[in-house]
C-alpha atoms as a PDB file:
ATOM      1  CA  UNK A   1       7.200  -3.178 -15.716  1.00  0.00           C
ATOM      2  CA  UNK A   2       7.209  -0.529 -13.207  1.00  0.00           C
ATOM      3  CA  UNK A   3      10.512   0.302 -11.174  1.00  0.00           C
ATOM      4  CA  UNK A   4      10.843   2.717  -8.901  1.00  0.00           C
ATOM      5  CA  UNK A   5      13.298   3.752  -6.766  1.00  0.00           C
ATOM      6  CA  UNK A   6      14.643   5.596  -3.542  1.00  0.00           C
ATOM      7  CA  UNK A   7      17.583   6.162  -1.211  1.00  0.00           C
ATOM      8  CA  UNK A   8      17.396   2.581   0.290  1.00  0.00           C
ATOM      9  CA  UNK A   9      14.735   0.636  -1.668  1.00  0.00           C
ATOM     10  CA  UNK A  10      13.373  -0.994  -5.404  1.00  0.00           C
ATOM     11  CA  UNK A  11       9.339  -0.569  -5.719  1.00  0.00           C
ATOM     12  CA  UNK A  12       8.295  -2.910  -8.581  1.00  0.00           C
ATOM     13  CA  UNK A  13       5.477  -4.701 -10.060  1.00  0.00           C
ATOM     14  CA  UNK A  14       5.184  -8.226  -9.021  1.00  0.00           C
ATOM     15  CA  UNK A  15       6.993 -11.627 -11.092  1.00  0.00           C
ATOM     16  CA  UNK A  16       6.215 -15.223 -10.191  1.00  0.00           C
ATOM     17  CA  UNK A  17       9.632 -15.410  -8.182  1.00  0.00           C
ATOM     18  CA  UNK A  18       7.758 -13.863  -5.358  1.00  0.00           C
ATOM     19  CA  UNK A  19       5.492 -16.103  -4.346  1.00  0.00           C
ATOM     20  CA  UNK A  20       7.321 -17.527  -1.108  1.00  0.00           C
ATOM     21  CA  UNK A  21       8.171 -14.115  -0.130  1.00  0.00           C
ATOM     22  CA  UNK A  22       4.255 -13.007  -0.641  1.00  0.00           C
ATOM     23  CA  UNK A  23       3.219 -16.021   1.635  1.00  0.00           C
ATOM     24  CA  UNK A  24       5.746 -15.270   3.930  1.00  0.00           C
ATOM     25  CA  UNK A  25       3.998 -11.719   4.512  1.00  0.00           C
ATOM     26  CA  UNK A  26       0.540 -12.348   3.880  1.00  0.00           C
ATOM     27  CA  UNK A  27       0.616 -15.863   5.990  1.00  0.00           C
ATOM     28  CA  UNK A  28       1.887 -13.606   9.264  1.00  0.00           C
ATOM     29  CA  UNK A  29      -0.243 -12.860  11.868  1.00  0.00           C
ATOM     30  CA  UNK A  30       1.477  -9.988  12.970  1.00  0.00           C
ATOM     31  CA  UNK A  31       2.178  -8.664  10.016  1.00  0.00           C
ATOM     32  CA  UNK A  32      -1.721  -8.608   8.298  1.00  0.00           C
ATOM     33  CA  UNK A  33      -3.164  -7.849  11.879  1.00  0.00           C
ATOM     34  CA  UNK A  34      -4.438  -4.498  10.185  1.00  0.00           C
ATOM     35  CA  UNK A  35      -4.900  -6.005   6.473  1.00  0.00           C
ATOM     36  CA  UNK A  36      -7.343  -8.938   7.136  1.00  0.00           C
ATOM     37  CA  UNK A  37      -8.603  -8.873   3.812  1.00  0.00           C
ATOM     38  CA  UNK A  38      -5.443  -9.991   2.256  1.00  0.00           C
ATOM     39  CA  UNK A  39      -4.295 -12.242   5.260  1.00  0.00           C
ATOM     40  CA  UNK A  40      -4.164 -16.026   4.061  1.00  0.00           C
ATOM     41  CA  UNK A  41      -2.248 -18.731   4.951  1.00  0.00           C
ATOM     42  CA  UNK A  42      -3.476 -20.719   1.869  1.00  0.00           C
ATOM     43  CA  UNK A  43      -0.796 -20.793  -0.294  1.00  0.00           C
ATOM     44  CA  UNK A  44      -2.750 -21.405  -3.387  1.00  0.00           C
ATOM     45  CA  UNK A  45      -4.746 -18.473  -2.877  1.00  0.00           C
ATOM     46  CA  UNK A  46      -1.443 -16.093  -2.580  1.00  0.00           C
ATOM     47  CA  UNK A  47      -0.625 -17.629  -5.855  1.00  0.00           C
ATOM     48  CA  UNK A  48      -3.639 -16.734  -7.434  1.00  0.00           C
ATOM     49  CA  UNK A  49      -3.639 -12.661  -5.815  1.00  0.00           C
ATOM     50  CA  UNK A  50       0.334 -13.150  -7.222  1.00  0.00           C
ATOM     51  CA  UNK A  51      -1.120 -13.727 -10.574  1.00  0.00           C
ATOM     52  CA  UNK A  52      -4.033 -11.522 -10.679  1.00  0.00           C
ATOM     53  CA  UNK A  53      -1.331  -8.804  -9.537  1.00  0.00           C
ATOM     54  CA  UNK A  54       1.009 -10.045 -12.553  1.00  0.00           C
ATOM     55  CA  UNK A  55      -1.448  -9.743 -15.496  1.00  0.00           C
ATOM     56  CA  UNK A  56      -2.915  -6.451 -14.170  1.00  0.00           C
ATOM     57  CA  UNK A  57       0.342  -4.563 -14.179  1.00  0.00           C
ATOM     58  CA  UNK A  58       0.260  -5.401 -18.243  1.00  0.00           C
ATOM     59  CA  UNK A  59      -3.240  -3.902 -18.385  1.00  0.00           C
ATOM     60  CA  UNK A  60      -3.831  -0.910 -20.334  1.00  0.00           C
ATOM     61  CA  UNK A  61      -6.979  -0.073 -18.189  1.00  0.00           C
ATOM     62  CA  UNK A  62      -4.631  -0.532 -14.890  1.00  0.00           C
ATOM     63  CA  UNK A  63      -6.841  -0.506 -11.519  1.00  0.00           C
ATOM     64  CA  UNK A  64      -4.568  -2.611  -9.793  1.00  0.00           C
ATOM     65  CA  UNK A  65      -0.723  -1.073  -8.917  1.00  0.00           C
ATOM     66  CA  UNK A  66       0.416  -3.607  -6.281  1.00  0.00           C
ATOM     67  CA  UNK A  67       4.005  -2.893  -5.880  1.00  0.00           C
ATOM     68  CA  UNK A  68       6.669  -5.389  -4.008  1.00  0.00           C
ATOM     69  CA  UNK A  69       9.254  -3.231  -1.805  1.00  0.00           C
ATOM     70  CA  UNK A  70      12.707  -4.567  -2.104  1.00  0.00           C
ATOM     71  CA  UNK A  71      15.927  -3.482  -0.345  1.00  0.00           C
ATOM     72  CA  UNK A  72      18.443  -1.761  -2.783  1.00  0.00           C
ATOM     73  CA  UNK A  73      21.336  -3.718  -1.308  1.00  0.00           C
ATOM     74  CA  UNK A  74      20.402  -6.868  -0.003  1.00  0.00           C
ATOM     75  CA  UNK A  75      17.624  -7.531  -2.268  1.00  0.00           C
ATOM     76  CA  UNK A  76      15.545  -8.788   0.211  1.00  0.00           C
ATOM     77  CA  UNK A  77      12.102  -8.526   0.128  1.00  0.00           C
ATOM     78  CA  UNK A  78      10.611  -5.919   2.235  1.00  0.00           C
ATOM     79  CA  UNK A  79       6.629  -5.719   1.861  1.00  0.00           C
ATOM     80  CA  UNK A  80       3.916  -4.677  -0.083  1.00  0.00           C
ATOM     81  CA  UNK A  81       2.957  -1.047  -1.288  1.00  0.00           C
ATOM     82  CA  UNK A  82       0.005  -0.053  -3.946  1.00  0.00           C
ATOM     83  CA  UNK A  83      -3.228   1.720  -4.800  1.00  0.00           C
ATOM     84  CA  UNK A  84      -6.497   0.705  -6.340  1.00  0.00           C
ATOM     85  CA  UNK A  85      -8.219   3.069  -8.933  1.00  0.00           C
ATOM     86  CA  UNK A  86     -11.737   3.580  -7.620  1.00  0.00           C
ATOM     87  CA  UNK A  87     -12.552   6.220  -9.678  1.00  0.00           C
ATOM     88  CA  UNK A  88     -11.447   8.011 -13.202  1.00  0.00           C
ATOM     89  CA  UNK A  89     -12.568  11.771 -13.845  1.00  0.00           C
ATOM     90  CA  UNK A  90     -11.473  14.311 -15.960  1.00  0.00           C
ATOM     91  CA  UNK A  91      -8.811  15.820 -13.533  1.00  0.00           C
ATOM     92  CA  UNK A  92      -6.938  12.117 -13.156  1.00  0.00           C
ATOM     93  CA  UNK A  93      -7.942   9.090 -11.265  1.00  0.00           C
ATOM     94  CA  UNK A  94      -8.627   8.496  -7.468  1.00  0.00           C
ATOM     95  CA  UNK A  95      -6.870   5.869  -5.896  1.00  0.00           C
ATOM     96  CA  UNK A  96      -6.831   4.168  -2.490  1.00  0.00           C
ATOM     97  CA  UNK A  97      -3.533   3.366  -0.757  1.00  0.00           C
ATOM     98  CA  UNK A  98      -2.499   0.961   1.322  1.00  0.00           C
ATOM     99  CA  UNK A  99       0.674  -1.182   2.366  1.00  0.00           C
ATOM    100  CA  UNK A 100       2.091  -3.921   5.217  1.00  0.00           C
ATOM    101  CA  UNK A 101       5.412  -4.526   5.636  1.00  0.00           C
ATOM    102  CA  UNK A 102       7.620  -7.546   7.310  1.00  0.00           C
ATOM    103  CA  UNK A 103       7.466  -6.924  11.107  1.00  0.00           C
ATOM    104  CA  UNK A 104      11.425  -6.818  11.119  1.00  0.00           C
ATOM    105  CA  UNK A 105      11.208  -3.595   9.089  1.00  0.00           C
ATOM    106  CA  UNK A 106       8.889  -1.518  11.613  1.00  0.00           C
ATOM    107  CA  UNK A 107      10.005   1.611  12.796  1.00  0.00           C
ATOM    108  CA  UNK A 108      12.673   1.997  10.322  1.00  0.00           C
ATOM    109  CA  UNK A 109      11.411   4.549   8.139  1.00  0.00           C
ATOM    110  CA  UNK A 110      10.906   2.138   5.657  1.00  0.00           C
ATOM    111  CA  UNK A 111       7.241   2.447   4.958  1.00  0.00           C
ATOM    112  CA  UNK A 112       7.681   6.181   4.289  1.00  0.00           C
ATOM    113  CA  UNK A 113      10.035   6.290   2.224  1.00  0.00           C
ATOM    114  CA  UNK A 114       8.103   4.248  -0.206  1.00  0.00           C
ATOM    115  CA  UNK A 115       4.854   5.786   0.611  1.00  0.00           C
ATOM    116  CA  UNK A 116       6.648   8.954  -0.599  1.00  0.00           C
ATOM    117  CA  UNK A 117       8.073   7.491  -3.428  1.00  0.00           C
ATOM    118  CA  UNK A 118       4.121   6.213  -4.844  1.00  0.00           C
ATOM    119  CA  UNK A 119       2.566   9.831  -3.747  1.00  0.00           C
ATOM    120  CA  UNK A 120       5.265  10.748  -5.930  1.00  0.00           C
ATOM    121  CA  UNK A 121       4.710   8.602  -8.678  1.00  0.00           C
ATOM    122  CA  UNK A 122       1.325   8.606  -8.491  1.00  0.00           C
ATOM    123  CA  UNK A 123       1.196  11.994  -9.193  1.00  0.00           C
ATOM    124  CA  UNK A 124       3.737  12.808 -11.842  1.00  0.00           C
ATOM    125  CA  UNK A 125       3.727   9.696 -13.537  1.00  0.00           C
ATOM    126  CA  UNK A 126      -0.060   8.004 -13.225  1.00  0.00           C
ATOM    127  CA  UNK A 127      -2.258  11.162 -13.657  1.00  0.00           C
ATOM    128  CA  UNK A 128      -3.323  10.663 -10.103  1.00  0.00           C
ATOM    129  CA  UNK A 129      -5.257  13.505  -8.527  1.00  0.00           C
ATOM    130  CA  UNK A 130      -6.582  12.193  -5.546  1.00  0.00           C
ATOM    131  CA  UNK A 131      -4.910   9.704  -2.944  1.00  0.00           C
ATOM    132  CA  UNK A 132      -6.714   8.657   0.420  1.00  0.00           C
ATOM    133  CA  UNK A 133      -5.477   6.281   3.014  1.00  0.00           C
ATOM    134  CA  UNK A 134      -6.855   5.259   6.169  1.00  0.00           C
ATOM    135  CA  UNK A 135      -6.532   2.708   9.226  1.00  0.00           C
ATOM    136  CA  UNK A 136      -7.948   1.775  12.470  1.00  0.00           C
ATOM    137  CA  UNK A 137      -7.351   4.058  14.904  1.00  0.00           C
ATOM    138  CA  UNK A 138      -5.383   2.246  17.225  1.00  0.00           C
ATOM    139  CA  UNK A 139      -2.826   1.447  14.553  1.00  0.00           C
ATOM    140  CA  UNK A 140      -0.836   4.649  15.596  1.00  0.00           C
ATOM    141  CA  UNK A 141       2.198   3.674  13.164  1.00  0.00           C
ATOM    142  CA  UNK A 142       0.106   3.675  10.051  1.00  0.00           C
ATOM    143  CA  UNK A 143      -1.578   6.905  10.804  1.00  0.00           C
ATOM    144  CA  UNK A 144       1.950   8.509  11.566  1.00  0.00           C
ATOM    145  CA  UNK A 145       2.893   7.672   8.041  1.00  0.00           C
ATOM    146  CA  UNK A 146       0.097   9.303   6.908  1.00  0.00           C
ATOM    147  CA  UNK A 147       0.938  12.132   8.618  1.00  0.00           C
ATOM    148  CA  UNK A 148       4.596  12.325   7.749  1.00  0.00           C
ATOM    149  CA  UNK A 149       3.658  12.055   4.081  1.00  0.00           C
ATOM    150  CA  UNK A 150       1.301  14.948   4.407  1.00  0.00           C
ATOM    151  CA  UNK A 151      -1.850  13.137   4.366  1.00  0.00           C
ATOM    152  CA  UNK A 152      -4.835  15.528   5.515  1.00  0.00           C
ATOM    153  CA  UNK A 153      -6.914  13.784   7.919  1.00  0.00           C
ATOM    154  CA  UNK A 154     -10.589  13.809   6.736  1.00  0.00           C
ATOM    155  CA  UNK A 155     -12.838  11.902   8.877  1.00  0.00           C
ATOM    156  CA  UNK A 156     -12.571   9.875  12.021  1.00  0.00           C
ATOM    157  CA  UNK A 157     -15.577   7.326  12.362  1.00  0.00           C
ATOM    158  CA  UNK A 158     -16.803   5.609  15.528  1.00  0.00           C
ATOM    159  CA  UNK A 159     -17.650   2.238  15.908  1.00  0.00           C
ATOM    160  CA  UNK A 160     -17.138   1.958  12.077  1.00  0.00           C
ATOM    161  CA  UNK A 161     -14.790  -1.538  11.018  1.00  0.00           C
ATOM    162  CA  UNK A 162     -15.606  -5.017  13.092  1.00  0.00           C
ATOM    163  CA  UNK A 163     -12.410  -6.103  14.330  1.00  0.00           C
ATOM    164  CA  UNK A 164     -11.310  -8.701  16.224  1.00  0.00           C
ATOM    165  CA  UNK A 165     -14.601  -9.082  17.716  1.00  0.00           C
ATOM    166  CA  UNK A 166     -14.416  -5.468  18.035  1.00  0.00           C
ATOM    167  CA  UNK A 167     -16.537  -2.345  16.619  1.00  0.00           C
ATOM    168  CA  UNK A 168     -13.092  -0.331  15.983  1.00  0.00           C
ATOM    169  CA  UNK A 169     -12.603   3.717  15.474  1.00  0.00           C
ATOM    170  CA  UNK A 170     -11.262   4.519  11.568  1.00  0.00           C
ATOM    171  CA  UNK A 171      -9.774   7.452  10.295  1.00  0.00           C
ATOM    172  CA  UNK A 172      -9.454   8.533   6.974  1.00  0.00           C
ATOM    173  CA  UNK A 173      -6.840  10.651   5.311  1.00  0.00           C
ATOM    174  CA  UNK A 174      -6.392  12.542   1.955  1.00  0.00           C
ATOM    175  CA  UNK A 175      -3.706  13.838  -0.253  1.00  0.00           C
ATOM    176  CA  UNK A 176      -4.598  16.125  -3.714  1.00  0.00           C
ATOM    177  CA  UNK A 177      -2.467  16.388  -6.006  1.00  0.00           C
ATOM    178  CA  UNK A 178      -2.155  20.431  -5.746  1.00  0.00           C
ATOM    179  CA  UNK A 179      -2.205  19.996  -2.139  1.00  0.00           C
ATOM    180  CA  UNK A 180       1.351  18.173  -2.098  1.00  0.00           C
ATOM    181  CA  UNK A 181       2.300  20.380  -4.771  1.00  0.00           C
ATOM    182  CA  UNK A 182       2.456  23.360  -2.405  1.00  0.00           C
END
């Protein structure tokens, strides 16, 4: 099982346990406005991602590294953190990051600190060479993380997601692993 861990927080693979605390974040409207594809309120369903989640961590062909973010000291259940392996090459692996966290937590710095902490881990622990992120344009917050982390922004594409009845603006960000090296 992966643990990781920072100032103020426990990143770890999933367990069972965290089911009700999954649904509580994937159920909320708020919360998955940005992250429709994982939104559900069918509890069944969250079980099943939960699972998924679960056996994949004990994969030796990993493509999955959903993390749960727990606070340090109250042990309360923060979000959701993790990259998908889209590609393996000879230099390491490519991996797209993403992450939602419980509205209470906004603004708190929260979401960077453990976006550090993978960038970090992803790189000197997972042979990760190439990490890209990106969001909707009007999701300002998101994007600021990326920045803050020291995300290179890429590519900004009109008209490119449908969105709330909406063709949305997307940007697209990029981190290499000599580029946070320097």
């Amino acid at each position: 099982m992966i643990k990781l861990y920072t100032e103020r927080l426990i990143i770890r693979d999933p367990i069972e346990d965290d089911l009700a605390a999954t649904y509580e974040l994937l159920s909320d409207e708020k919360a998955m406005k940005y992250w429709q594809s994982s939104k559900t309120k069918n509890m069944g369903e969250i079980k099943e991602k939960l699972l998924k989640s679960i056996n994949e961590a004990k994969s030796s062909e990993r493509k999955l590294y959903y993390f749960k973010i727990i606070d340090k000291n109250t042990k309360e259940y923060i979000g959701e953190i993790g990259y998908t392996v889209t590609l393996r090459t000879p230099f390491g692996k490519f991996v797209d990051l993403g992450y939602a966290i419980k509205e209470k937590y906004w603004g708190m710095g929260y979401t960077t600190e453990a976006v550090k902490r993978i960038i970090e881990f992803a790189f000197e622990e997972d042979n990760v060479y190439r990490i890209t992120a990106g969001c909707l344009k009007e999701n300002i917050g998101s994007e600021k993380i990326m920045q803050k982390c020291k995300f290179i922004k890429e590519a900004e594409f009109k008209e490119y997601t449908y969105h709330e009845g909406k063709l949305k603006d997307r940007v697209e960000y990029r981190l290499l692993k000599n580029e946070w090296k320097k």
